[in-house]
Structure formats: structure tokens, C-alpha cells
N, C-alpha and C. Protein backbone atom coordinates (compact mmCIF):
# COMPACT_ATOMS: atom_id res chain seq x y z
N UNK A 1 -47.12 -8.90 10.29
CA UNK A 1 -45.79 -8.47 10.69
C UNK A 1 -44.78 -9.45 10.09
N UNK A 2 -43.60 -9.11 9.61
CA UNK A 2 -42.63 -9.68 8.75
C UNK A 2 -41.80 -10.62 9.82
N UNK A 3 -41.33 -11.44 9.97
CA UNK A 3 -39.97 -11.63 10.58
C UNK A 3 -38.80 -10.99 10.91
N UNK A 4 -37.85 -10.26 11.51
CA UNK A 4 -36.54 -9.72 11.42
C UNK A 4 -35.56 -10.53 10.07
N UNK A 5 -34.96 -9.63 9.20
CA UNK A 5 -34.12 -10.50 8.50
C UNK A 5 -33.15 -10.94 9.40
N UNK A 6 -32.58 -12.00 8.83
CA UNK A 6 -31.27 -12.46 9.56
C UNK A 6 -30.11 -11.82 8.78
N UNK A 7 -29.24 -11.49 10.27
CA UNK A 7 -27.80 -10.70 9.77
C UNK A 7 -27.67 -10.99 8.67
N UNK A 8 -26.51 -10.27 7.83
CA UNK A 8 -25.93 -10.95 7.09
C UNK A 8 -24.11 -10.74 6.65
N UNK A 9 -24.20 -11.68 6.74
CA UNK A 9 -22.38 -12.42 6.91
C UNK A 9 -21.39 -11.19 5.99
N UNK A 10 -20.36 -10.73 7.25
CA UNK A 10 -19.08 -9.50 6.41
C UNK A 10 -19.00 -10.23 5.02
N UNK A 11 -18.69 -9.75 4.15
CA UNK A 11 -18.50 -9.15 2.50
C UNK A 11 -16.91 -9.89 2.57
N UNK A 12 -16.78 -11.01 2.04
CA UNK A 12 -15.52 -11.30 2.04
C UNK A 12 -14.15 -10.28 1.45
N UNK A 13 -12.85 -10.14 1.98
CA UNK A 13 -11.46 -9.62 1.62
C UNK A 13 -10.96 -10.07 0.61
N UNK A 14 -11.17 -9.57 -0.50
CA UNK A 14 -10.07 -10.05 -1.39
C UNK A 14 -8.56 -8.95 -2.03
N UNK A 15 -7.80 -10.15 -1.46
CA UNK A 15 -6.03 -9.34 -1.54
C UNK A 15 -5.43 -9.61 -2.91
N UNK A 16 -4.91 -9.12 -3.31
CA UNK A 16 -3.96 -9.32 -4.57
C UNK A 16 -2.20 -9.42 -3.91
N UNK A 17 -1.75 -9.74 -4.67
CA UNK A 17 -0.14 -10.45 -4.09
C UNK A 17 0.35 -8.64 -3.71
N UNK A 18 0.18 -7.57 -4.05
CA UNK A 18 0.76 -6.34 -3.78
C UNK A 18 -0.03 -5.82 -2.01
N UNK A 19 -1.20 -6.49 -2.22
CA UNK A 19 -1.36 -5.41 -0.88
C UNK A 19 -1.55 -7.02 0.37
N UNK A 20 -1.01 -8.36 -0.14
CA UNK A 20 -0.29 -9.10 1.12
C UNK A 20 0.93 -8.64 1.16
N UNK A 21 1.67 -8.07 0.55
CA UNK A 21 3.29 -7.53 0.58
C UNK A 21 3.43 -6.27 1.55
N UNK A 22 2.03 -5.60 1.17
CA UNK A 22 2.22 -4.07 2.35
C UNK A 22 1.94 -4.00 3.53
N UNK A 23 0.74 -5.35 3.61
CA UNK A 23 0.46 -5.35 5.24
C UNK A 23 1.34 -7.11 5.98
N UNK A 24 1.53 -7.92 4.66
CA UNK A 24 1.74 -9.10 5.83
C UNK A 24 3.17 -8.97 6.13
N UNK A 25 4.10 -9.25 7.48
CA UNK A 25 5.45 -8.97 7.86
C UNK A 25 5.43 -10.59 7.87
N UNK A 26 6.94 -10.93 7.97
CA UNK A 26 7.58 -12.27 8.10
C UNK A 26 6.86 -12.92 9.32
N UNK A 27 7.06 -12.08 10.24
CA UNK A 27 6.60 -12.30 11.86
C UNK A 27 5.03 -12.79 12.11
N UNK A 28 4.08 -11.96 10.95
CA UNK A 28 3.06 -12.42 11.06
C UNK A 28 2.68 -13.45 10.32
N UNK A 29 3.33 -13.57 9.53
CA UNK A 29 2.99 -14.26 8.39
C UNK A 29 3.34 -15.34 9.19
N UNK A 30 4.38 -16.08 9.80
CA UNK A 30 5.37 -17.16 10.60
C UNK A 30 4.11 -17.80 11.85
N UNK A 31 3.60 -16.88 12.18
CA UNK A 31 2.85 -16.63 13.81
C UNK A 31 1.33 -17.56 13.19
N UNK A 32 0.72 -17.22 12.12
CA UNK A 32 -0.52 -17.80 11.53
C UNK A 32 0.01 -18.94 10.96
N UNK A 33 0.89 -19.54 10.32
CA UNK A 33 1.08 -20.85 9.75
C UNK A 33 1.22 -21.72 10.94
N UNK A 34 2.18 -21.40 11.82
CA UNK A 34 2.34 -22.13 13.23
C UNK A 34 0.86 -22.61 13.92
N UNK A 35 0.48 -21.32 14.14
CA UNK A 35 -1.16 -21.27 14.75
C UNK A 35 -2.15 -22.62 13.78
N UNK A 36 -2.13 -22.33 13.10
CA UNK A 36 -2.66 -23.07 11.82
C UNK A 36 -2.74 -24.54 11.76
N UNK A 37 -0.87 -24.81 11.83
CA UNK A 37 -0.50 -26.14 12.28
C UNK A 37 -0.94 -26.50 13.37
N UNK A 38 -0.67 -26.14 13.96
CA UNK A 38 -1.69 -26.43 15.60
C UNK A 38 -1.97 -26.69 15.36
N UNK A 39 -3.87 -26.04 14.87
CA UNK A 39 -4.71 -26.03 15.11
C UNK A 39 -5.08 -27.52 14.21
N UNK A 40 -4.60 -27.82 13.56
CA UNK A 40 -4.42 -29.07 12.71
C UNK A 40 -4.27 -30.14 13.40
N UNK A 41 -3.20 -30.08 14.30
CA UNK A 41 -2.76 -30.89 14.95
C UNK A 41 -3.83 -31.56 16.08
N UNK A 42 -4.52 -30.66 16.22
CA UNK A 42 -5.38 -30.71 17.75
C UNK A 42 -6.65 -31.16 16.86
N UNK A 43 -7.08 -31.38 15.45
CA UNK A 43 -7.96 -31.61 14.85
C UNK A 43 -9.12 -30.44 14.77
N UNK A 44 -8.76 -29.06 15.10
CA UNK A 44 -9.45 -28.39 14.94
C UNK A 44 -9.39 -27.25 13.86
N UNK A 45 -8.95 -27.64 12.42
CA UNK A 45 -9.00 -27.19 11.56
C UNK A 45 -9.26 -28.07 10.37
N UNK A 46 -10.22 -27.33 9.64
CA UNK A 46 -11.01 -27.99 7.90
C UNK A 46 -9.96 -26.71 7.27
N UNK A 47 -8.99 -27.49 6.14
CA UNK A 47 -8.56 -26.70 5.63
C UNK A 47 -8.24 -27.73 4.23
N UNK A 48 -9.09 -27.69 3.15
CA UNK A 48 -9.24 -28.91 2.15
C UNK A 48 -8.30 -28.07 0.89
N UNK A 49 -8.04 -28.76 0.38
CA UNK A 49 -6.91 -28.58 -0.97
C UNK A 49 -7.43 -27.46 -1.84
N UNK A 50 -6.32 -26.54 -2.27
CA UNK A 50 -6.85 -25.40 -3.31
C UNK A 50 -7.45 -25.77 -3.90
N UNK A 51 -8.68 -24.77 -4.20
CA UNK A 51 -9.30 -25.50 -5.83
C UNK A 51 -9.18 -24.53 -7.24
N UNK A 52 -9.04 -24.57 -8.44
CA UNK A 52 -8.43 -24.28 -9.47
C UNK A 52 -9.36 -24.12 -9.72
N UNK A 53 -9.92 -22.66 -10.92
CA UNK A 53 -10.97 -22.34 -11.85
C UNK A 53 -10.00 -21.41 -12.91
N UNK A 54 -10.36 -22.25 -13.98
CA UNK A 54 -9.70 -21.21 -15.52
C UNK A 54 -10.03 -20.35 -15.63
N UNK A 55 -9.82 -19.08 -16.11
CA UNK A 55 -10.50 -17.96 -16.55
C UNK A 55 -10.07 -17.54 -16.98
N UNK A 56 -9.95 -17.91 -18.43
CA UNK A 56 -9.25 -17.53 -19.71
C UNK A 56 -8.15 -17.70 -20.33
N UNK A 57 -7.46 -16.86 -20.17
CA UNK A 57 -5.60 -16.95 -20.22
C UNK A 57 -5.51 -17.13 -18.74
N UNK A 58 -6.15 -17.22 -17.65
CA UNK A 58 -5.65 -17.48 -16.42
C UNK A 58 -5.94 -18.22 -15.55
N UNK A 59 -6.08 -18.11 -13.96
CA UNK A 59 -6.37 -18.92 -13.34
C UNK A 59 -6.82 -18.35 -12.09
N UNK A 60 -8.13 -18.74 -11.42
CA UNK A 60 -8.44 -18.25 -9.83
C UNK A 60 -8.16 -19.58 -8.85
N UNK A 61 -7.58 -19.36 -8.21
CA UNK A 61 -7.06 -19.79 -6.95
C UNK A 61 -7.79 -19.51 -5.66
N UNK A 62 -8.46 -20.85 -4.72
CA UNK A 62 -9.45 -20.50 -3.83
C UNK A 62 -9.21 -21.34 -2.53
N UNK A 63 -8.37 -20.51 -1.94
CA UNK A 63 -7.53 -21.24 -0.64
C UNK A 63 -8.58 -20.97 0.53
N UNK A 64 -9.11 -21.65 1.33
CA UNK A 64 -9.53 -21.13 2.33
C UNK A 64 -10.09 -22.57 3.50
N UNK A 65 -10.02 -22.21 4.46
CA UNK A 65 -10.28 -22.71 5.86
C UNK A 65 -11.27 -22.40 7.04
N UNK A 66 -11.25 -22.98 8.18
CA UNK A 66 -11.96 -22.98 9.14
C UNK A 66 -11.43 -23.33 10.28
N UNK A 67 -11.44 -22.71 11.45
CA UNK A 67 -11.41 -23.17 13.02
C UNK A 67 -12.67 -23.54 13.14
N UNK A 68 -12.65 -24.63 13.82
CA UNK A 68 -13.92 -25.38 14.23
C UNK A 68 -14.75 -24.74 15.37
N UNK A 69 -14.31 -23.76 16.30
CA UNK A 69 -14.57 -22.59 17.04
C UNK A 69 -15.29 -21.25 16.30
N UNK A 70 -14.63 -21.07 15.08
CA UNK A 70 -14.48 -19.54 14.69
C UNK A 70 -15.03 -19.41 13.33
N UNK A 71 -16.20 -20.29 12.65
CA UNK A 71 -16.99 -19.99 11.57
C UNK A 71 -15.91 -20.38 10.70
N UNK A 72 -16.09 -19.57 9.36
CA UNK A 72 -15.68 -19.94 8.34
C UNK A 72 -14.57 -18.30 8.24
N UNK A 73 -13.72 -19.05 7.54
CA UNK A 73 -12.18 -18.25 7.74
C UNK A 73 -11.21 -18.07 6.20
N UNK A 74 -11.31 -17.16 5.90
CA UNK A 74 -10.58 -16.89 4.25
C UNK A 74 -9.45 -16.33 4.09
């Protein structure tokens, strides 16, 4: 008899600057940086410096964080 696989982790979101424009509002957008800071504040956020990859004529950009509660957060 095999083991059960283990879950496996949602399929990360990736947004382009047009569809953060259609869903994010000022209000929300304002409400998560605040939250954020907090959560900084209280030492319960890993949120380490963009990191840069070339790709070609361009560039990928790889922002992402963590609540120390809430897994890993993109």
C-alpha cells in the first residue's frame, strides 16, 4: 500500500500592472500596506528585498512575503 500523497500547495497568482488596476482600489490597496506595517512592527513579518532577474531586454521582479501565522504570502 502506497502512502497518501501530500496536498499540494495553490498554484501561485500572477498579476500584470493591468489587472492590479481592475481589481486593486486606493482603499484596499491603503488597508494592506498599513496591515503590513504592523505586522512589521510587531515582528511578525519576513518580507526581504526585491530580487531582480534579467530576461533579455527586460526584467522579472520578485516581491514577496510572509506572516509568521499565515504560511507563505505573494
Amino acid at each position: 500500500m502506497t502512502p497518501p500523497a501530500a496536498p499540494r500547495p495553490p498554484a501561485p497568482v500572477l498579476l500584470g500592472d493591468a489587472e492590479v488596476r481592475a481589481r486593486l482600489t486606493p482603499a484596499t490597496a491603503t488597508a494592506a500596506v498599513r496591515h503590513a506595517l504592523l505586522e512589521h512592527q510587531a515582528g511578525r513579518l519576513a518580507a526581504p528585498p526585491r530580487m531582480h532577474a534579467g530576461l533579455g531586454g527586460g526584467e522579472l521582479v520578485f516581491t514577496v512575503g510572509a506572516l509568521a501565522d499565515e504560511g507563505a504570502q505573494g
